[in-house]
Protein backbone atom coordinates (compact mmCIF):
# COMPACT_ATOMS: atom_id res chain seq x y z
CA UNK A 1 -14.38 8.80 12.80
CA UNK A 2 -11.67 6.81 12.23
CA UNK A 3 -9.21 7.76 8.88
CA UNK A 4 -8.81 5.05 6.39
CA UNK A 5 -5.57 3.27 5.43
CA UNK A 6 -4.60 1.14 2.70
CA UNK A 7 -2.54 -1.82 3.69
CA UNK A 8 -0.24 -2.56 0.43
CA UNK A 9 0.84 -5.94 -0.30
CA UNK A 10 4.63 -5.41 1.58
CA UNK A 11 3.34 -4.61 4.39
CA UNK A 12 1.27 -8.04 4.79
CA UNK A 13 4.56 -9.61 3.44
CA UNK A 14 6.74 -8.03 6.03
CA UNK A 15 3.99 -9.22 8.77
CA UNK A 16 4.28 -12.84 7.91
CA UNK A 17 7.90 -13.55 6.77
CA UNK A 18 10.16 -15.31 9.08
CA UNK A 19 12.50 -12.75 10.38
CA UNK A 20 15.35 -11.60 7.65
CA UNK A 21 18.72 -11.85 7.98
CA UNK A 22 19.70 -8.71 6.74
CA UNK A 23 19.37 -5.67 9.40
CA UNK A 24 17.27 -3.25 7.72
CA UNK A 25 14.43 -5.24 6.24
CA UNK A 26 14.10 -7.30 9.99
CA UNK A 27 14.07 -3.39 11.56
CA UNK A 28 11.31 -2.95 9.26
CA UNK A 29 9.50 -6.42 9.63
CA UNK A 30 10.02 -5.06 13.68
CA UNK A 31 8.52 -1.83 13.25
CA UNK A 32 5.53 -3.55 11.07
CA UNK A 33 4.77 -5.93 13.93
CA UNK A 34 4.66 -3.32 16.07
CA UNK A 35 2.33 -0.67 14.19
CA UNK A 36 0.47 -3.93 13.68
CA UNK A 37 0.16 -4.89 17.72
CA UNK A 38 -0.28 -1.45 18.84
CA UNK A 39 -1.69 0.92 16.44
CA UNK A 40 -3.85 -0.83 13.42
CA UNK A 41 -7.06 -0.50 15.27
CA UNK A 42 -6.74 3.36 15.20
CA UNK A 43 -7.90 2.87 11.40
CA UNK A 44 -10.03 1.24 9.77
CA UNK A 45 -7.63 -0.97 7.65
CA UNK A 46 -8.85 -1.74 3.82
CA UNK A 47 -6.88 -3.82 1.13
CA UNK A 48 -8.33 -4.45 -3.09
CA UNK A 49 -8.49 -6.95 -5.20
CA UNK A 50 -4.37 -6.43 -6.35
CA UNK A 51 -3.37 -6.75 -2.83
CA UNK A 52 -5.37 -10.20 -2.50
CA UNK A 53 -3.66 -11.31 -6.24
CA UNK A 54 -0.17 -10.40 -4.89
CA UNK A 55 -0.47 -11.80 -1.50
CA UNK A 56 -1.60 -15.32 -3.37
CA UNK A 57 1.26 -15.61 -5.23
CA UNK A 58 4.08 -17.36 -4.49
CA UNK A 59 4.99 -19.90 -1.95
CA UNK A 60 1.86 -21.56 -1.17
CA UNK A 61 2.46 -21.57 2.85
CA UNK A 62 3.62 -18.10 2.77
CA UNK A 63 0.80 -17.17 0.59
CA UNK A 64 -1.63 -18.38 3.06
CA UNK A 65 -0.26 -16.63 5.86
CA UNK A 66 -0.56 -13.56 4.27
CA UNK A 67 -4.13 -14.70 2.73
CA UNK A 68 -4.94 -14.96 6.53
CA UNK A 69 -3.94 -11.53 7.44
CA UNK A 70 -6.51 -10.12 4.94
CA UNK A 71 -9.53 -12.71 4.93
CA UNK A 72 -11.31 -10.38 6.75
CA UNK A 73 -10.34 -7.01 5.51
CA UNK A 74 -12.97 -4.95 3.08
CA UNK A 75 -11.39 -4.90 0.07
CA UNK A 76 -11.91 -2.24 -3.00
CA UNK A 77 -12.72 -3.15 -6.02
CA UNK A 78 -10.51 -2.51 -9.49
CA UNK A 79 -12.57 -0.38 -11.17
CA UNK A 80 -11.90 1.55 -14.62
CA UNK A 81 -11.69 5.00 -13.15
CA UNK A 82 -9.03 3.59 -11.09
CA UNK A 83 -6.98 1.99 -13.99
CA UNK A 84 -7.31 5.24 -15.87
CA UNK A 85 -5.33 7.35 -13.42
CA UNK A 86 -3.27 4.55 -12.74
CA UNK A 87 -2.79 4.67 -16.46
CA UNK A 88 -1.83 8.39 -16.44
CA UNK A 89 0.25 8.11 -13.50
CA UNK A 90 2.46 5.84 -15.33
CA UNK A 91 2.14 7.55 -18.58
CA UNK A 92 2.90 11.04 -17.18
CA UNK A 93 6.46 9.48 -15.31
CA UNK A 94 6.39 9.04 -11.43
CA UNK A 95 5.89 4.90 -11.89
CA UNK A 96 7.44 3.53 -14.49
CA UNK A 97 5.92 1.11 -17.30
CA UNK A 98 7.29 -1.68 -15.45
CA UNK A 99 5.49 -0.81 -12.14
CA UNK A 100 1.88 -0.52 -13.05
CA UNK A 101 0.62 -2.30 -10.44
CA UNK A 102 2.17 0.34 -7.59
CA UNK A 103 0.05 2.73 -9.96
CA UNK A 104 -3.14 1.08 -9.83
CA UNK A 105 -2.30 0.91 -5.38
CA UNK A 106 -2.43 5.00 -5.61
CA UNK A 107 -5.30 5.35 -7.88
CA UNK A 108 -7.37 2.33 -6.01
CA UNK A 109 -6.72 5.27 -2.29
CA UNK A 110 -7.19 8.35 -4.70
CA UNK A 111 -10.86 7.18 -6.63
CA UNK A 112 -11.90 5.63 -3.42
CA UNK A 113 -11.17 8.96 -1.01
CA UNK A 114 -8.45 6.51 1.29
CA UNK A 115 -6.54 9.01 3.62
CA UNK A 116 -3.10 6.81 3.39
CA UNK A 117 -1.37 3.96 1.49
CA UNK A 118 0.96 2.19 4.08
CA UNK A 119 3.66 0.62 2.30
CA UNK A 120 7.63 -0.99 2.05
CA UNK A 121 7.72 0.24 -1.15
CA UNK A 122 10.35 2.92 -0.92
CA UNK A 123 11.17 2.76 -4.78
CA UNK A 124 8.08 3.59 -6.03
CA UNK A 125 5.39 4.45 -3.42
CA UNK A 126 6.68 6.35 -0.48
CA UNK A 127 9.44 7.86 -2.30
CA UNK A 128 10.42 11.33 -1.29
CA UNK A 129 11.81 11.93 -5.49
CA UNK A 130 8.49 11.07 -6.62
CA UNK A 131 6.04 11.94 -3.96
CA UNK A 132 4.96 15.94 -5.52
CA UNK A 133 4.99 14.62 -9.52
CA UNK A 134 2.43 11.66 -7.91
CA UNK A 135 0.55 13.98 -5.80
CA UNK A 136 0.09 16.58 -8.82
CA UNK A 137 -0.54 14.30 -11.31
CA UNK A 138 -3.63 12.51 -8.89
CA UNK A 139 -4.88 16.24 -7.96
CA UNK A 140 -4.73 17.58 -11.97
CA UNK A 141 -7.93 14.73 -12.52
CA UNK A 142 -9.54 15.94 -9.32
CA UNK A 143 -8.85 13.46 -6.49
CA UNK A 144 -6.80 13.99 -3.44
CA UNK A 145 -3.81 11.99 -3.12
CA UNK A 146 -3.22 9.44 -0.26
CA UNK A 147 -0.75 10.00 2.30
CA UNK A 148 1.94 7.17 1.28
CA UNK A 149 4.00 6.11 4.18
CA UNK A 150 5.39 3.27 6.34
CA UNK A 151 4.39 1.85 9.01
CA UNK A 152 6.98 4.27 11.02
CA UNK A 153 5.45 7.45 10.09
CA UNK A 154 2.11 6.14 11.38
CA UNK A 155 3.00 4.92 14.95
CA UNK A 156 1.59 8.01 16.84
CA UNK A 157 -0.98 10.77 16.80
C-alpha cells in the first residue's frame, strides 16, 4: 500500500514557474522536477481545498498551470476538526497569527491520517526550530503528525 503525501501549494508553484534566477530556489525548482519525473508515483499524491485557492491566485497563466497540475488530484476537504487544530497550532506558537493557512496544511495531513506534507515552506512547515512544538501540539489532541519535508528528503526508499 502505497503512503500518502500531501502536495502543498509551493511545491506545485516550484513545478510550473519558469526557471529562477537566483541559485537556490532554481536547485529547488530542479530537485522538484525531478521527485516529480521520477518518484511521485511511489505515493498516492492528495492536495485540499487551500491548495486549489492558493494555486488560483495570482497570475492568471501561471495560475492555470498550476490548476493543471492538480485537476486531477483527490483533494480533502476543510473541515472544522481541521480548523480547530489548525486553530490551536497557531494559538499554542509554532505558526504564527499571520500564517494560518500553513496551520490549516498540517491539521488538513493530521485529521485526515496523511503520512507527509511535501513542502518549500522552510519558514513555517519543514522547519527544523519548529518541527517538535508542531508535532506535540498535533499529538496532545490525538492525531499523528505528518512527516513535513521537501521534495529532497523524499527522493529514495
Amino acid at each position: 500500500m502505497k503512503k500518502k503525501l500531501y502536495i502543498e501549494t509551493t511545491i506545485i508553484s516550484y513545478l510550473t514557474a519558469m526557471t529562477s534566477s537566483n541559485p537556490i530556489v532554481a536547485g529547488r525548482q530542479a530537485l522538484t522536477r525531478e521527485w516529480w519525473e521520477h518518484r511521485r508515483t511511489a505515493f498516492d499524491l492528495l492536495v485540499s481545498e487551500l491548495v486549489f485557492e492558493e494555486a488560483a491566485a495570482g497570475d492568471p497563466k501561471a495560475a492555470k498551470r498550476r490548476l493543471d497540475y492538480i485537476s486531477g488530484m483527490d483533494s480533502l476537504h476543510i473541515s472544522d476538526e481541521a480548523v480547530m487544530l489548525a486553530e490551536a497550532l497557531v494559538g499554542e506558537g509554532p505558526i504564527p497569527s499571520e500564517y494560518g493557512e500553513d496551520a490549516l496544511h498540517i491539521a488538513l495531513c493530521a485529521v485526515n491520517g496523511i503520512d507527509f506534507l511535501m513542502t518549500w515552506n522552510c519558514r513555517h512547515l519543514a522547519n527544523a526550530f519548529h518541527r517538535h512544538q508542531i508535532e506535540a501540539a498535533v499529538e496532545a489532541r490525538g492525531y499523528r503528525c505528518p512527516v513535513i519535508c521537501t521534495p529532497e528528503e523524499l527522493m529514495e526508499d
